[in-house]
C-alpha atoms as a PDB file:
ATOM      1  CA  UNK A   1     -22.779 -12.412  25.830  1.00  0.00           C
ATOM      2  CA  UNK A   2     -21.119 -12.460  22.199  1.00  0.00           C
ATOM      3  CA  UNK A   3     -22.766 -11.529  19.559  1.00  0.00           C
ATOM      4  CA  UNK A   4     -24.889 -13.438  17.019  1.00  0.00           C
ATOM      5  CA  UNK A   5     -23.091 -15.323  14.484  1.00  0.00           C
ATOM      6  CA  UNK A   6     -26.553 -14.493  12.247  1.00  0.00           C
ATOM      7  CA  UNK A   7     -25.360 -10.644  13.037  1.00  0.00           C
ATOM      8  CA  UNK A   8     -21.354 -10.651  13.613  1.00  0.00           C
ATOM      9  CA  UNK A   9     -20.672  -9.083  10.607  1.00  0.00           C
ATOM     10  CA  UNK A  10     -22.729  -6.127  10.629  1.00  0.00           C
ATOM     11  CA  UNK A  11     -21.640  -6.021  13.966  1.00  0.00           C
ATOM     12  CA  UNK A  12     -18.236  -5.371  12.541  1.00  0.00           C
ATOM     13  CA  UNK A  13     -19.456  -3.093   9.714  1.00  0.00           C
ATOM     14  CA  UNK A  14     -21.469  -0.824  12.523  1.00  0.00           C
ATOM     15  CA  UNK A  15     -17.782  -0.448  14.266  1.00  0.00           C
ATOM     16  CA  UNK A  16     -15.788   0.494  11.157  1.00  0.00           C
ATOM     17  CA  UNK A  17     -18.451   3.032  10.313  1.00  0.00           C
ATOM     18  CA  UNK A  18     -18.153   4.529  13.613  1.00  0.00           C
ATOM     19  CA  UNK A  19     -14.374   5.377  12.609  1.00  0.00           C
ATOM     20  CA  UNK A  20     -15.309   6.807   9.364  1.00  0.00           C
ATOM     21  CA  UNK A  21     -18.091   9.012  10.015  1.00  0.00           C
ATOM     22  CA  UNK A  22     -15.557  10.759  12.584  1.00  0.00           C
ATOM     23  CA  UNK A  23     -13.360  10.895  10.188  1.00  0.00           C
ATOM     24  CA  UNK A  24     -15.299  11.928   7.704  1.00  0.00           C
ATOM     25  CA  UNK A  25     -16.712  15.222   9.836  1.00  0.00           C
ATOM     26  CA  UNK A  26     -13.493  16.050  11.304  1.00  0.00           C
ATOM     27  CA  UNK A  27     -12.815  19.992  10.472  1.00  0.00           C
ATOM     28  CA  UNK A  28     -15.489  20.409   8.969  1.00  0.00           C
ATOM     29  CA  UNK A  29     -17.901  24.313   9.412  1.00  0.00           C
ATOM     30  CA  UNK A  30     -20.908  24.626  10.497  1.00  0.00           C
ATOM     31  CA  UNK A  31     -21.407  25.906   6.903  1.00  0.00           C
ATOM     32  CA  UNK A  32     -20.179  23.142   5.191  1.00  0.00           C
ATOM     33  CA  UNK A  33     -22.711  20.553   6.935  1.00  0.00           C
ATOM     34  CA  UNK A  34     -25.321  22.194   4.888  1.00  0.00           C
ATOM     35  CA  UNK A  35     -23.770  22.615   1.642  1.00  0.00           C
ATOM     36  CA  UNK A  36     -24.829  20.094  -0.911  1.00  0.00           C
ATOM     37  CA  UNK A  37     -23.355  19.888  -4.538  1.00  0.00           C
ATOM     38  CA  UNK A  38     -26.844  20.290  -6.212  1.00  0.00           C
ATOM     39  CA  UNK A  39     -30.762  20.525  -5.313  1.00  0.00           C
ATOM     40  CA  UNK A  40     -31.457  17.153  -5.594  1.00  0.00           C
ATOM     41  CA  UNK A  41     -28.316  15.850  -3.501  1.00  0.00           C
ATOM     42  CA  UNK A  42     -28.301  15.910   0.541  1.00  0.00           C
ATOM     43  CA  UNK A  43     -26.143  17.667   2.643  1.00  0.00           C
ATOM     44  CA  UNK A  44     -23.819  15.819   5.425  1.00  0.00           C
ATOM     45  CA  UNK A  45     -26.675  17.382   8.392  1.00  0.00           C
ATOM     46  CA  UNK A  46     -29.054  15.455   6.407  1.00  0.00           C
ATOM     47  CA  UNK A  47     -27.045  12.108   5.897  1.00  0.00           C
ATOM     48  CA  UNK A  48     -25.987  11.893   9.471  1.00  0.00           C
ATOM     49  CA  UNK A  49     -29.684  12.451  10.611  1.00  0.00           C
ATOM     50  CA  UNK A  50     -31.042   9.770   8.374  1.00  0.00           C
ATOM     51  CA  UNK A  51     -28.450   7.377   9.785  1.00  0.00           C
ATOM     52  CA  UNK A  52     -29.138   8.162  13.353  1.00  0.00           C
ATOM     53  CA  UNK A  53     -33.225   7.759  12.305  1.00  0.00           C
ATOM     54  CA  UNK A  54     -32.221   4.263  10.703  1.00  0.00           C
ATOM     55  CA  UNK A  55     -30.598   3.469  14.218  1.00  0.00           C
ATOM     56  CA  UNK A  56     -33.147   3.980  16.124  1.00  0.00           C
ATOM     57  CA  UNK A  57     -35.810   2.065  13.823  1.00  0.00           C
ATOM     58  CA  UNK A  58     -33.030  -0.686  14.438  1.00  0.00           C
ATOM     59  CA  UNK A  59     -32.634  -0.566  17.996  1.00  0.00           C
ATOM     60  CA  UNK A  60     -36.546  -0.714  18.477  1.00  0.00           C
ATOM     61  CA  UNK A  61     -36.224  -4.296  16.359  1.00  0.00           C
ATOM     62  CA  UNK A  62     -33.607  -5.255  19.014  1.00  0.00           C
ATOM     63  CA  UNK A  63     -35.643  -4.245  21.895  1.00  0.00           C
ATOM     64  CA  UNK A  64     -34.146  -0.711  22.950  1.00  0.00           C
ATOM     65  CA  UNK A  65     -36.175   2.544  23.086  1.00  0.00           C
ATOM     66  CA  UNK A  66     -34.883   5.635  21.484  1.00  0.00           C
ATOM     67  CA  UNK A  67     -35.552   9.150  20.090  1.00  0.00           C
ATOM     68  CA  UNK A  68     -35.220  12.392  19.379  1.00  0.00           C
ATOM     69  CA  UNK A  69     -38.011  15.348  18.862  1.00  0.00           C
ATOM     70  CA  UNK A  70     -36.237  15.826  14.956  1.00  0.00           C
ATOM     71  CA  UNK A  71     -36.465  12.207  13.657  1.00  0.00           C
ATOM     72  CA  UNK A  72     -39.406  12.309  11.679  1.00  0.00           C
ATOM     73  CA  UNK A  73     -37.639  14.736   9.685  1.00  0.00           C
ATOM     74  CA  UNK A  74     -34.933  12.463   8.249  1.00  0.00           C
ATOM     75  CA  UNK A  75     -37.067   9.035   8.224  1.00  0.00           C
ATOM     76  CA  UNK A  76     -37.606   7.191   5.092  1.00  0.00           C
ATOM     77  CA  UNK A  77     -38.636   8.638   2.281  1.00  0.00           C
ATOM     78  CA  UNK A  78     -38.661  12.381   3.716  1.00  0.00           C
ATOM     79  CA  UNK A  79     -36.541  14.999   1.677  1.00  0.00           C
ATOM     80  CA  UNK A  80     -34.439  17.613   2.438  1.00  0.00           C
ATOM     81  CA  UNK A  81     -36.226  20.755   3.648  1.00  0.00           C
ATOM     82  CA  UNK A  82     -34.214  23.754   3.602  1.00  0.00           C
ATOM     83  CA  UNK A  83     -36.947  25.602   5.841  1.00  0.00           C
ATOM     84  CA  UNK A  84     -37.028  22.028   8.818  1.00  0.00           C
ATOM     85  CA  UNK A  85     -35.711  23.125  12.029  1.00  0.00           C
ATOM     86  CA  UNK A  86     -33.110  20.568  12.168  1.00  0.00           C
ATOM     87  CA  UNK A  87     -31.339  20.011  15.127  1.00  0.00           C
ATOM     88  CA  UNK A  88     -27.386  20.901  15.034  1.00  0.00           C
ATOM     89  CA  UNK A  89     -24.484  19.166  13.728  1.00  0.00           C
ATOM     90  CA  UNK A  90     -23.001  18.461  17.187  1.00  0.00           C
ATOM     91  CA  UNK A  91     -27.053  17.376  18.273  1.00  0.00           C
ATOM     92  CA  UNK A  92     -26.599  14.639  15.243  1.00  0.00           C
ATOM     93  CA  UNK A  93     -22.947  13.679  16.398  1.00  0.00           C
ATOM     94  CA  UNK A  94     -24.340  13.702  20.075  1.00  0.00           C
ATOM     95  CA  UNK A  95     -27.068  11.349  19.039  1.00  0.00           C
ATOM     96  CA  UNK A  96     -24.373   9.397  16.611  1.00  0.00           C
ATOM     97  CA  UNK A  97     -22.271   8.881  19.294  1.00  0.00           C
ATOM     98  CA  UNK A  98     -25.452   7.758  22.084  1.00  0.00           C
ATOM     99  CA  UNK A  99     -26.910   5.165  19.359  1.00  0.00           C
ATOM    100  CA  UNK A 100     -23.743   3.793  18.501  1.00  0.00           C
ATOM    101  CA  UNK A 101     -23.098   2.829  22.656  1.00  0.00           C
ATOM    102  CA  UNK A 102     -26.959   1.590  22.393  1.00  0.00           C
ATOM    103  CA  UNK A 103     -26.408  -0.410  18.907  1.00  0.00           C
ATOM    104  CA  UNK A 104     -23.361  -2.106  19.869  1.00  0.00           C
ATOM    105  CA  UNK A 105     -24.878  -3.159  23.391  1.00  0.00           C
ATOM    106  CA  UNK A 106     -28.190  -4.441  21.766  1.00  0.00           C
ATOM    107  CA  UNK A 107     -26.461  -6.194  19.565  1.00  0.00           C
ATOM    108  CA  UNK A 108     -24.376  -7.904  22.298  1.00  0.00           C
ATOM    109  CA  UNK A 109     -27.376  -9.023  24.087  1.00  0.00           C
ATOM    110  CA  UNK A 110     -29.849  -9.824  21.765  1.00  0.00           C
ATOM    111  CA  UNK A 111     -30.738 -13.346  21.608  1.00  0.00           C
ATOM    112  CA  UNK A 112     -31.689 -15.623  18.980  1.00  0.00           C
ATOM    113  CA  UNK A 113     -35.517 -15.409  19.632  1.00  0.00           C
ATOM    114  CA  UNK A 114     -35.301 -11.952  18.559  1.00  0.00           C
ATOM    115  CA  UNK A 115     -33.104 -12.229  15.517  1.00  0.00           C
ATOM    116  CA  UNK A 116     -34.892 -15.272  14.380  1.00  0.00           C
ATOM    117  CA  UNK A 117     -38.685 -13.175  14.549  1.00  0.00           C
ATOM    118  CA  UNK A 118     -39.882 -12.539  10.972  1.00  0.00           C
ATOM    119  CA  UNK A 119     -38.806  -9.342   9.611  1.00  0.00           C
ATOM    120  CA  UNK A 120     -41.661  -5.813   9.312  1.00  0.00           C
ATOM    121  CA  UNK A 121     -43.219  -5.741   5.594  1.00  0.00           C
ATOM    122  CA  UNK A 122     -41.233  -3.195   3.207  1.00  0.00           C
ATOM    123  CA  UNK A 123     -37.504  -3.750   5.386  1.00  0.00           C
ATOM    124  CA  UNK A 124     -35.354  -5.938   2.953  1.00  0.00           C
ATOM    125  CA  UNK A 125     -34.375  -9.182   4.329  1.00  0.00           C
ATOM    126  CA  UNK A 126     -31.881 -11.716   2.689  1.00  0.00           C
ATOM    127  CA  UNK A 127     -33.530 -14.336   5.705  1.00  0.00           C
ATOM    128  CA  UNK A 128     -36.965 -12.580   6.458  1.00  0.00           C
ATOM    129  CA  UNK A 129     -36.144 -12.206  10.262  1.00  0.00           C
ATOM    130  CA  UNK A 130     -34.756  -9.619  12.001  1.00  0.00           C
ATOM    131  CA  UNK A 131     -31.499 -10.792  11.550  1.00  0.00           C
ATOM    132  CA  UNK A 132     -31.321  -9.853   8.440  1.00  0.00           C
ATOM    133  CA  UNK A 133     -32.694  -6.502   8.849  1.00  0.00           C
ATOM    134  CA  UNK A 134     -29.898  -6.205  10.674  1.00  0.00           C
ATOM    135  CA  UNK A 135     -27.483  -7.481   8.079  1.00  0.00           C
ATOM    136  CA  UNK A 136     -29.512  -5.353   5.704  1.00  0.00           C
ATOM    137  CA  UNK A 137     -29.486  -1.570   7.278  1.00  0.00           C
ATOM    138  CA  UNK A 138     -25.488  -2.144   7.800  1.00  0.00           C
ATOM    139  CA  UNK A 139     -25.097  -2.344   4.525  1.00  0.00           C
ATOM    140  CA  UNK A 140     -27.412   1.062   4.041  1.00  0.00           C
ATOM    141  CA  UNK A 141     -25.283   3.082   6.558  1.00  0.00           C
ATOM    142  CA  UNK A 142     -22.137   1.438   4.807  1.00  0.00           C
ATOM    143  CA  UNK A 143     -23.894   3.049   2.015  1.00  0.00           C
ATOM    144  CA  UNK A 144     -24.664   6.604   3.631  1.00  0.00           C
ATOM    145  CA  UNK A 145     -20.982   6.354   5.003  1.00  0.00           C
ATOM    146  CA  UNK A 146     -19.527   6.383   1.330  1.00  0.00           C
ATOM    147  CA  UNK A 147     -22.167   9.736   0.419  1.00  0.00           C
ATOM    148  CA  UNK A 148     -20.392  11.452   3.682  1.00  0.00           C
ATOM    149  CA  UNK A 149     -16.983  10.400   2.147  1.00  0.00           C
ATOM    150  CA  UNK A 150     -17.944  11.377  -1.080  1.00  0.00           C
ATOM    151  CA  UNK A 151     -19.089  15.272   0.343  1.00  0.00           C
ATOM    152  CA  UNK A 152     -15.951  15.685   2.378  1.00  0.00           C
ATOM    153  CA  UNK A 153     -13.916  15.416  -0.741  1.00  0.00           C
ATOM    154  CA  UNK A 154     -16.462  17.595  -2.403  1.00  0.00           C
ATOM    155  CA  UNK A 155     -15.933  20.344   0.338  1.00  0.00           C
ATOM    156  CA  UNK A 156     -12.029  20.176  -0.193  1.00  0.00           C
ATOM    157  CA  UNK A 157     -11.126  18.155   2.279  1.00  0.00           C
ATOM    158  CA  UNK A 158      -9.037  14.775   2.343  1.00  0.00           C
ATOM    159  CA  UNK A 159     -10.677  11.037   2.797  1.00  0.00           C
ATOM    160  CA  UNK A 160     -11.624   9.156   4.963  1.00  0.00           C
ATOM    161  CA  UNK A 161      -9.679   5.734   4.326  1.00  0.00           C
ATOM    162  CA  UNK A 162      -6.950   4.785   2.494  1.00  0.00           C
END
């Protein structure tokens, strides 16, 4: 089934992400996931977590169950505790890696009576369904994906694009 015209382009924008968060982790120390630049910035554990949380609140808006015990501890709105018990960086790349295959195949099947229900109160909406929830939390991880870019230069290391 192709994907949504009303979703096609985050569709795209989930993809291209893909590529640069892998790029944007490659090489990089167990050490350097948790280093941050100040105490009120994240660290690339964190950023990676919050993304995988935002997939999941997506792919429960497209009709797929998933989760991990840790979510709750990068959800919206949560900060960074230096004392959570968060899970490791190749448990966040393993769950990366298991809600990008889920994303991509919602988002393949999920028909226009889903993307056309009103969106949840408090999730921004250009359309006020679920399509554009959709629309809207690509454009956050686009977002988170720039902070990741941004820290791997930090950390010494090269770019991800370009």
């Amino acid at each position: 089934m192709p994907i949504s015209s009303q979703i096609a382009i985050a569709a795209q924008d989930y993809q291209r992400n893909n590529a640069l968060l892998k790029k944007g982790i490659d090489g990089l120390t167990a050490e350097e996931w948790r280093l941050r630049p100040n105490d009120s910035s994240n660290h690339m554990l964190w950023i990676v977590g919050h993304v995988v949380w935002t997939r999941s609140v997506l792919l429960n808006f497209l009709g797929t169950s998933w989760t991990r015990p840790w979510l709750s501890l990068f959800a919206r709105g949560a900060k960074l505790d230096e004392a959570a018990a968060y899970p490791t960086p190749e448990e966040a790349m393993l769950a990366w890696q298991e809600t990008s295959e889920l994303l991509t195949a919602a988002m393949e099947g999920a028909p226009d009576e889903v993307l056309d229900k009103p969106s949840p109160q408090g999730i921004p909406s250009a359309d006020r369904k679920v399509s554009g929830v959709v629309n809207f939390l690509a454009h956050h991880e686009t977002y988170h994906i720039g902070q990741v870019a941004y820290l791997r230069c930090w950390l010494g290391h090269g770019g991800i694009a370009g």
